[in-house]
C-alpha atoms as a PDB file:
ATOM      1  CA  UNK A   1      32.340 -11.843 -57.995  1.00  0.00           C
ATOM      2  CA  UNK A   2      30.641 -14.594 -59.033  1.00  0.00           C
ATOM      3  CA  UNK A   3      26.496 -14.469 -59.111  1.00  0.00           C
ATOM      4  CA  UNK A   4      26.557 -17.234 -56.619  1.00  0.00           C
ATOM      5  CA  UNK A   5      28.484 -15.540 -54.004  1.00  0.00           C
ATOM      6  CA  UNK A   6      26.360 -12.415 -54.381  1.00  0.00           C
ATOM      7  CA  UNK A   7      23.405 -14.543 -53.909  1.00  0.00           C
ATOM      8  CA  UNK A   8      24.620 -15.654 -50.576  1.00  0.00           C
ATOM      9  CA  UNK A   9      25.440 -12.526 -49.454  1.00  0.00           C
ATOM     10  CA  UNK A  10      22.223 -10.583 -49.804  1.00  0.00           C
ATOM     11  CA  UNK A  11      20.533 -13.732 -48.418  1.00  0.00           C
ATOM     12  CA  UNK A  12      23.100 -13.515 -45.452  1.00  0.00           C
ATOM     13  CA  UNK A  13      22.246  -9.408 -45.723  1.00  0.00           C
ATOM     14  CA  UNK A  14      18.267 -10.124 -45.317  1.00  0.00           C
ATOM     15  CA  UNK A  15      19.001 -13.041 -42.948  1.00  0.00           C
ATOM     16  CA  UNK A  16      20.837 -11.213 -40.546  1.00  0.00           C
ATOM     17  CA  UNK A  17      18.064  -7.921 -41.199  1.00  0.00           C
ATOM     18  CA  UNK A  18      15.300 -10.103 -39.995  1.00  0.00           C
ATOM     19  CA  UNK A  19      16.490 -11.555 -37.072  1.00  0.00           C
ATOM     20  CA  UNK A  20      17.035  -8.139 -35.862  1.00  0.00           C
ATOM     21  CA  UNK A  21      13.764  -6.433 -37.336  1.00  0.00           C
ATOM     22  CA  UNK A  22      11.366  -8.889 -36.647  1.00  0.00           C
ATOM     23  CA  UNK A  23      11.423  -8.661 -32.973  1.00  0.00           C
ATOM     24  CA  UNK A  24      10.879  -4.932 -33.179  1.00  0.00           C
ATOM     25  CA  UNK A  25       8.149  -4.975 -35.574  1.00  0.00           C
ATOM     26  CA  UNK A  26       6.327  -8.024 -33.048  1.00  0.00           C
ATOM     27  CA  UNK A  27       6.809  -5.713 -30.438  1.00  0.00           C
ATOM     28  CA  UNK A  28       5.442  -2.918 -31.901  1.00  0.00           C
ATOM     29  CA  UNK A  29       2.146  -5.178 -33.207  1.00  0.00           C
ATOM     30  CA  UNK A  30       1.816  -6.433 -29.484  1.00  0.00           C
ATOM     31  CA  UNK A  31       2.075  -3.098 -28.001  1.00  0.00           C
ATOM     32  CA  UNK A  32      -0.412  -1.377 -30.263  1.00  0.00           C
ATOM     33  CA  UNK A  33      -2.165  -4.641 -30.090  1.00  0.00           C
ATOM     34  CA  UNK A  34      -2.907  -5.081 -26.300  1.00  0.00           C
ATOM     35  CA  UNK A  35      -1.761  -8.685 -26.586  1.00  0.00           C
ATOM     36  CA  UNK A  36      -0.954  -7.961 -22.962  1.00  0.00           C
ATOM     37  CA  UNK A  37      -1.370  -6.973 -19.509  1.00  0.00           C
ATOM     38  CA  UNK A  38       1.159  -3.748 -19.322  1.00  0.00           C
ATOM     39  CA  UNK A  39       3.106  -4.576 -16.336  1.00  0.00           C
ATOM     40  CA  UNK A  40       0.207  -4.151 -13.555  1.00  0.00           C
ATOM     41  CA  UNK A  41       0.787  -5.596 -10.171  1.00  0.00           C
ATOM     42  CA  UNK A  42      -1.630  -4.245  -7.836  1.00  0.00           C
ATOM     43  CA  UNK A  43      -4.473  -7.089  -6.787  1.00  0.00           C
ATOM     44  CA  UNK A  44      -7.411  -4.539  -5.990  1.00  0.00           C
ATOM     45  CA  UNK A  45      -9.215  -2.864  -8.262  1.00  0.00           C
ATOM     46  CA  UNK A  46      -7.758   0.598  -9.523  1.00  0.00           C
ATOM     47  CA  UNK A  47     -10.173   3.528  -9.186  1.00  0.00           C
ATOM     48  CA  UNK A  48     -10.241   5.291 -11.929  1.00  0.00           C
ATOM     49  CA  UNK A  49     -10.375   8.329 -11.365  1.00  0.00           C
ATOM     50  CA  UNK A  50      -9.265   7.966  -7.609  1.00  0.00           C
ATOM     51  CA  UNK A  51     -12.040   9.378  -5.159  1.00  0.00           C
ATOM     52  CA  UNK A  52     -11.457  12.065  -3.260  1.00  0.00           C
ATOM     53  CA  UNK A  53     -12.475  12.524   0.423  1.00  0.00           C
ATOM     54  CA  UNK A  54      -9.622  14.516   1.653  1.00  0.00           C
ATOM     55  CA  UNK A  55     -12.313  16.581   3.501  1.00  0.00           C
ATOM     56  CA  UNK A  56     -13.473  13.465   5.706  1.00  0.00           C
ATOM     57  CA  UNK A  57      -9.980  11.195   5.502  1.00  0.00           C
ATOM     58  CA  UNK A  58      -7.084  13.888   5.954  1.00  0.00           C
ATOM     59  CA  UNK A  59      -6.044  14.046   9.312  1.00  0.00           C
ATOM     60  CA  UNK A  60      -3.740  16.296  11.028  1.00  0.00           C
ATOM     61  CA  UNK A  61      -1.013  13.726  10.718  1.00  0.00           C
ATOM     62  CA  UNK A  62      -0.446  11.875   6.938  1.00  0.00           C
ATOM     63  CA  UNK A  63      -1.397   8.461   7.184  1.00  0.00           C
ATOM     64  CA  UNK A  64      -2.400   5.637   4.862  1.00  0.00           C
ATOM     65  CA  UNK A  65      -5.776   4.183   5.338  1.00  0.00           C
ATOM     66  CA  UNK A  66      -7.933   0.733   5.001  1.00  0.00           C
ATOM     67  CA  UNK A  67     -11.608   2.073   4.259  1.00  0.00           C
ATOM     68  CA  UNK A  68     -14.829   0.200   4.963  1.00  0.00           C
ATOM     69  CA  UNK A  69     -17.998   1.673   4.472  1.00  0.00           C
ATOM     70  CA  UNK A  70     -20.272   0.294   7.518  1.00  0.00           C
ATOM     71  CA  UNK A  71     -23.632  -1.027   6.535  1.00  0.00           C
ATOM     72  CA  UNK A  72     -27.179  -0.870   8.064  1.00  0.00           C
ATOM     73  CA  UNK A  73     -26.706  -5.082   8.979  1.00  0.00           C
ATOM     74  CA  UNK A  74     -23.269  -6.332  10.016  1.00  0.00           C
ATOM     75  CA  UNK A  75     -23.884  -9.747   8.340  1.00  0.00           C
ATOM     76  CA  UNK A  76     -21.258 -12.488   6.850  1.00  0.00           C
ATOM     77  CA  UNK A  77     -19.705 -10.182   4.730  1.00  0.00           C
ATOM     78  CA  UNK A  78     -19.478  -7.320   6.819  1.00  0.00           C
ATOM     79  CA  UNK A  79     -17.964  -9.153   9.772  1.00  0.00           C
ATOM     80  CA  UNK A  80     -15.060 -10.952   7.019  1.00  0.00           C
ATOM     81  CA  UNK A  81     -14.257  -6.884   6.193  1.00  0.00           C
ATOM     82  CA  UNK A  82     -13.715  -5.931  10.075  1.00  0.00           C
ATOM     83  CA  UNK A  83     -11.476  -9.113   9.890  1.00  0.00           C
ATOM     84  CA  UNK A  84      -9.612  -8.338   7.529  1.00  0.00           C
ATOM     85  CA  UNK A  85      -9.015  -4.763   8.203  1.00  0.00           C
ATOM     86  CA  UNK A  86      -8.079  -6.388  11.570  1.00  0.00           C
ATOM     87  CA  UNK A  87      -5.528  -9.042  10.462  1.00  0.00           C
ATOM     88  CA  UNK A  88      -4.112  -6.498   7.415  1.00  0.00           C
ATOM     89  CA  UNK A  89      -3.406  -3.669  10.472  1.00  0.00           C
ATOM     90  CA  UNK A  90      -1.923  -6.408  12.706  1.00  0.00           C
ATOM     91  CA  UNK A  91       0.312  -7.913   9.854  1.00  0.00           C
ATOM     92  CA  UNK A  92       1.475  -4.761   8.395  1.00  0.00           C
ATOM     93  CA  UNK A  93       3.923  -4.975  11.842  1.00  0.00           C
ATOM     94  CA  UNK A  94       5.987  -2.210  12.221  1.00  0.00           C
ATOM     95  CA  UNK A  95       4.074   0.268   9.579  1.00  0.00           C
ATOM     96  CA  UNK A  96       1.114   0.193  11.926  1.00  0.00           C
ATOM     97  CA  UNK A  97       1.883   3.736  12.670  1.00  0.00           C
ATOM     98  CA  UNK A  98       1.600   4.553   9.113  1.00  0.00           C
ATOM     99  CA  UNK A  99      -1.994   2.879   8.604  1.00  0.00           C
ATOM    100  CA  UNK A 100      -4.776   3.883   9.922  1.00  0.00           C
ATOM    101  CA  UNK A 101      -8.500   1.261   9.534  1.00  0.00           C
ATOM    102  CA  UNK A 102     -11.384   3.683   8.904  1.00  0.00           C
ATOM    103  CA  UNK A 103     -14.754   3.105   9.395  1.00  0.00           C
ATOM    104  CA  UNK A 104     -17.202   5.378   7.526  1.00  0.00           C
ATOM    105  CA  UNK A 105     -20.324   4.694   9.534  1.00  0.00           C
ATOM    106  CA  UNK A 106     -23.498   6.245   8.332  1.00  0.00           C
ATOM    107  CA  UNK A 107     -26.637   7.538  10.756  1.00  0.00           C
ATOM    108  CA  UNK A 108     -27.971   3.770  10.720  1.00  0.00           C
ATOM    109  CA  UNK A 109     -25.240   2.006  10.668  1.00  0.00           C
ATOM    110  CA  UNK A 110     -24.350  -1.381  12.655  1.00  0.00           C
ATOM    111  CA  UNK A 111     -21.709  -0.545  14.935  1.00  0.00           C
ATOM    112  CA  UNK A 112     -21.900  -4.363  17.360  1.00  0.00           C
ATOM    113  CA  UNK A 113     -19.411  -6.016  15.393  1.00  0.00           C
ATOM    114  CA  UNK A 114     -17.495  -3.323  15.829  1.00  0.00           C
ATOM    115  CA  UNK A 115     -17.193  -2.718  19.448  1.00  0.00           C
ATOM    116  CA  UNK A 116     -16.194  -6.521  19.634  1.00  0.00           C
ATOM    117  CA  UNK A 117     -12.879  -6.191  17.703  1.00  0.00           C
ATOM    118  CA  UNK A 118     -12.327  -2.338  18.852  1.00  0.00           C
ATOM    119  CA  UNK A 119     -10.425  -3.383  21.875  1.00  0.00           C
ATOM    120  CA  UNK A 120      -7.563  -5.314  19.446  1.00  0.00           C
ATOM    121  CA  UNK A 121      -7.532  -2.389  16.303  1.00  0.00           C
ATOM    122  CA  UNK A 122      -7.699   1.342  16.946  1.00  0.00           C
ATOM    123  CA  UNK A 123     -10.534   1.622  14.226  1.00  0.00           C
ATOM    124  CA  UNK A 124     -10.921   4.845  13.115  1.00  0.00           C
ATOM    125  CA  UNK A 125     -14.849   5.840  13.103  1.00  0.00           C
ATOM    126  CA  UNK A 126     -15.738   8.596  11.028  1.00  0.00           C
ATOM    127  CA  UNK A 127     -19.105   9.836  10.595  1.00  0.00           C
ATOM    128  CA  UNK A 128     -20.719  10.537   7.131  1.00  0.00           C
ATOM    129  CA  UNK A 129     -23.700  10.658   5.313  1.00  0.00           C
ATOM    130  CA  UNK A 130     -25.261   8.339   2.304  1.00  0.00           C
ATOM    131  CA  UNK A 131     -25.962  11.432   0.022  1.00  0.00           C
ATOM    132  CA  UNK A 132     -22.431  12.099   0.834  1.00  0.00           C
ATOM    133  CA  UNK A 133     -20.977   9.064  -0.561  1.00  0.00           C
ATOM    134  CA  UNK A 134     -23.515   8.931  -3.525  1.00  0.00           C
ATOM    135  CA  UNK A 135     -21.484  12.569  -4.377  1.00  0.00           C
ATOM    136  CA  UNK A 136     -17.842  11.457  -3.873  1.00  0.00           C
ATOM    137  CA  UNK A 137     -17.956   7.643  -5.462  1.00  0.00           C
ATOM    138  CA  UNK A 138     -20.670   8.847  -8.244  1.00  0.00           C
ATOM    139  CA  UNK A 139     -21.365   5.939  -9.810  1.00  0.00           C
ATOM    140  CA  UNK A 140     -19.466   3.576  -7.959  1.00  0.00           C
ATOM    141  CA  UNK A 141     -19.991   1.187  -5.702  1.00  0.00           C
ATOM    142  CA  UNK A 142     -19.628   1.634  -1.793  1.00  0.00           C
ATOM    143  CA  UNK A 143     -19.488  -1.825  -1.246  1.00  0.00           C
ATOM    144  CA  UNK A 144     -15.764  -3.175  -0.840  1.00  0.00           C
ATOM    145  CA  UNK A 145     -12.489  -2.257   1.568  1.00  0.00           C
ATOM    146  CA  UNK A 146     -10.452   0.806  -0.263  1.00  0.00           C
ATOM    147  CA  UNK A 147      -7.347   1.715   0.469  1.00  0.00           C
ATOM    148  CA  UNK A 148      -6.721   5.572   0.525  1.00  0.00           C
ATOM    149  CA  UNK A 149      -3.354   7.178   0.254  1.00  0.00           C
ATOM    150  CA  UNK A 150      -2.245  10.474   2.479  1.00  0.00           C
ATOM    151  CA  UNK A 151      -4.258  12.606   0.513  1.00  0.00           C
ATOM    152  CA  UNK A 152      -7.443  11.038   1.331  1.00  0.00           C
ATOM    153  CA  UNK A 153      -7.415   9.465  -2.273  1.00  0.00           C
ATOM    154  CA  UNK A 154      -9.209   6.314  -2.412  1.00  0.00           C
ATOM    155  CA  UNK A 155      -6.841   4.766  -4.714  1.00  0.00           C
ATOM    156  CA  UNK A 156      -8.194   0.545  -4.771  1.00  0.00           C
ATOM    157  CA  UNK A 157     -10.445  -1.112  -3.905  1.00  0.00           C
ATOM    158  CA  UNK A 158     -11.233  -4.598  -3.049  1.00  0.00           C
ATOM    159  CA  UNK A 159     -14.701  -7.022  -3.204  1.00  0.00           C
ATOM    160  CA  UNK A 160     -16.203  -8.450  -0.309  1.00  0.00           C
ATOM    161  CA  UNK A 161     -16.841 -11.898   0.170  1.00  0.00           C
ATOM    162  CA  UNK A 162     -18.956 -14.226   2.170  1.00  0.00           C
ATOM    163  CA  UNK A 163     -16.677 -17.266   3.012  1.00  0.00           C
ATOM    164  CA  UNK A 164     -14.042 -16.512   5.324  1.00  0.00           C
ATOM    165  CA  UNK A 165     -11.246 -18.753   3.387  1.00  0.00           C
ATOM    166  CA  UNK A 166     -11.746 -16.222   0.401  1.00  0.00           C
ATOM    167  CA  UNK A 167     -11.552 -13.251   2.845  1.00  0.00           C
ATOM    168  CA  UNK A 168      -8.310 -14.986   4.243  1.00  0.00           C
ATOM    169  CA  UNK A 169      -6.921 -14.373   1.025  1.00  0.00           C
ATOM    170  CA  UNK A 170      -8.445 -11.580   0.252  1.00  0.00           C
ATOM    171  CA  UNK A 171      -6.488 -10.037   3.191  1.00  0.00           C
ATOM    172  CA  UNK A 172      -3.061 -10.839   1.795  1.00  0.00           C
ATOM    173  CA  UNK A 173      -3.949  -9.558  -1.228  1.00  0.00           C
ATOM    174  CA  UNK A 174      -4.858  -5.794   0.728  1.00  0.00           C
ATOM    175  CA  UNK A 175      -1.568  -6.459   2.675  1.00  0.00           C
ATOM    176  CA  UNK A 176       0.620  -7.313  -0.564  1.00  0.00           C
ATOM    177  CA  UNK A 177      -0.622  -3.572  -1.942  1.00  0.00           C
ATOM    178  CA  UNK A 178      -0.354  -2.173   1.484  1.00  0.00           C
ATOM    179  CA  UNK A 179       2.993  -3.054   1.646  1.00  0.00           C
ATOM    180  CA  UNK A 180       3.953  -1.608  -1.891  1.00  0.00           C
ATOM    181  CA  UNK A 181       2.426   1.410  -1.659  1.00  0.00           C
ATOM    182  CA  UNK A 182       3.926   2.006   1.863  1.00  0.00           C
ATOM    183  CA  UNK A 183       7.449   1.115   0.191  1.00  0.00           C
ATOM    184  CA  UNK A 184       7.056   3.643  -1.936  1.00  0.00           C
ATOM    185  CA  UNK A 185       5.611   6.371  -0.264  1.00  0.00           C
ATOM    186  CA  UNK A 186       7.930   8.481   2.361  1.00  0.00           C
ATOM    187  CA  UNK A 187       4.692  10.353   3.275  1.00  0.00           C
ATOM    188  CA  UNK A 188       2.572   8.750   6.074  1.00  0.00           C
END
């Protein structure tokens, strides 16, 4: 064989072992890497570790459940969350029998807005403490709509918000997680 037809064969060789290789060794950088967001499609926040309340959430039956912590004042915020636990139970259609919207109201808590919409959601009132809550969340924060699986696992959890436009969309993203976790689950 003649040099130059050796030459073009182990270029052709390491030609043809690069175009296979090099994607594999760029996915391995980007994996170890983080160069990416691994595939999550949830829209709340993930607790991490979930927070367990089976003791206050698990009822006879298994359900899913949209938490809200009631505060002292019911003010812009506060009224957006009743909303939107309102319009997620409404628009979660035939599931409604597998979703329960809890209320966790505390000693002093503000309970007007609340009798307002009770008439058009079955809200779920359940009566706890603040030293309570400081126990089960630790150090996080009570202030947000959660979303707690069968178990009484608080699982995510979304922000509040004052303008109702953002709660609007806020609610779709609560439904869009609702609705996956309810596809998955045959429990509840």
């Amino acid at each position: 064989m003649s040099e130059q037809k050796k030459q073009n064969n182990r270029s052709t060789l390491i030609i043809f072992v690069l175009v296979f290789l090099l994607p594999v060794i760029l996915a391995w950088f980007a994996l170890q890497g983080d160069w990416f967001n691994k595939g999550a499609t949830n829209k709340g926040e993930l607790m991490s570790p979930a927070v367990e309340m089976a003791d206050i959430l698990r009822g006879d039956k298994p359900v899913w459940r949209i938490v809200y912590v009631m505060p002292e004042q019911c003010d812009a915020r506060c009224k957006n969350a009743l909303y939107s636990l309102n319009q997620v139970w409404v628009a979660s259609g035939k599931a409604q029998d597998r979703v329960i919207p809890s209320l966790l109201v505390l000693p002093g808590s503000d309970l007007d807005a609340v009798e307002k919409l009770s008439s058009e959601t079955p809200f779920a009132l359940i009566n706890t403490n603040s030293t309570y809550l400081d126990k089960v969340f630790k150090n996080q924060s009570v202030s947000g709509i959660f979303i707690a699986d069968t178990l009484g696992n608080v699982i995510l959890r979304y922000s509040l918000s004052e303008e109702q436009q953002q709660a609007v969309m806020q609610s779709r993203d609560i439904l869009a997680d609702l609705r996956k976790v309810l596809k998955l689950s045959r429990i509840g």
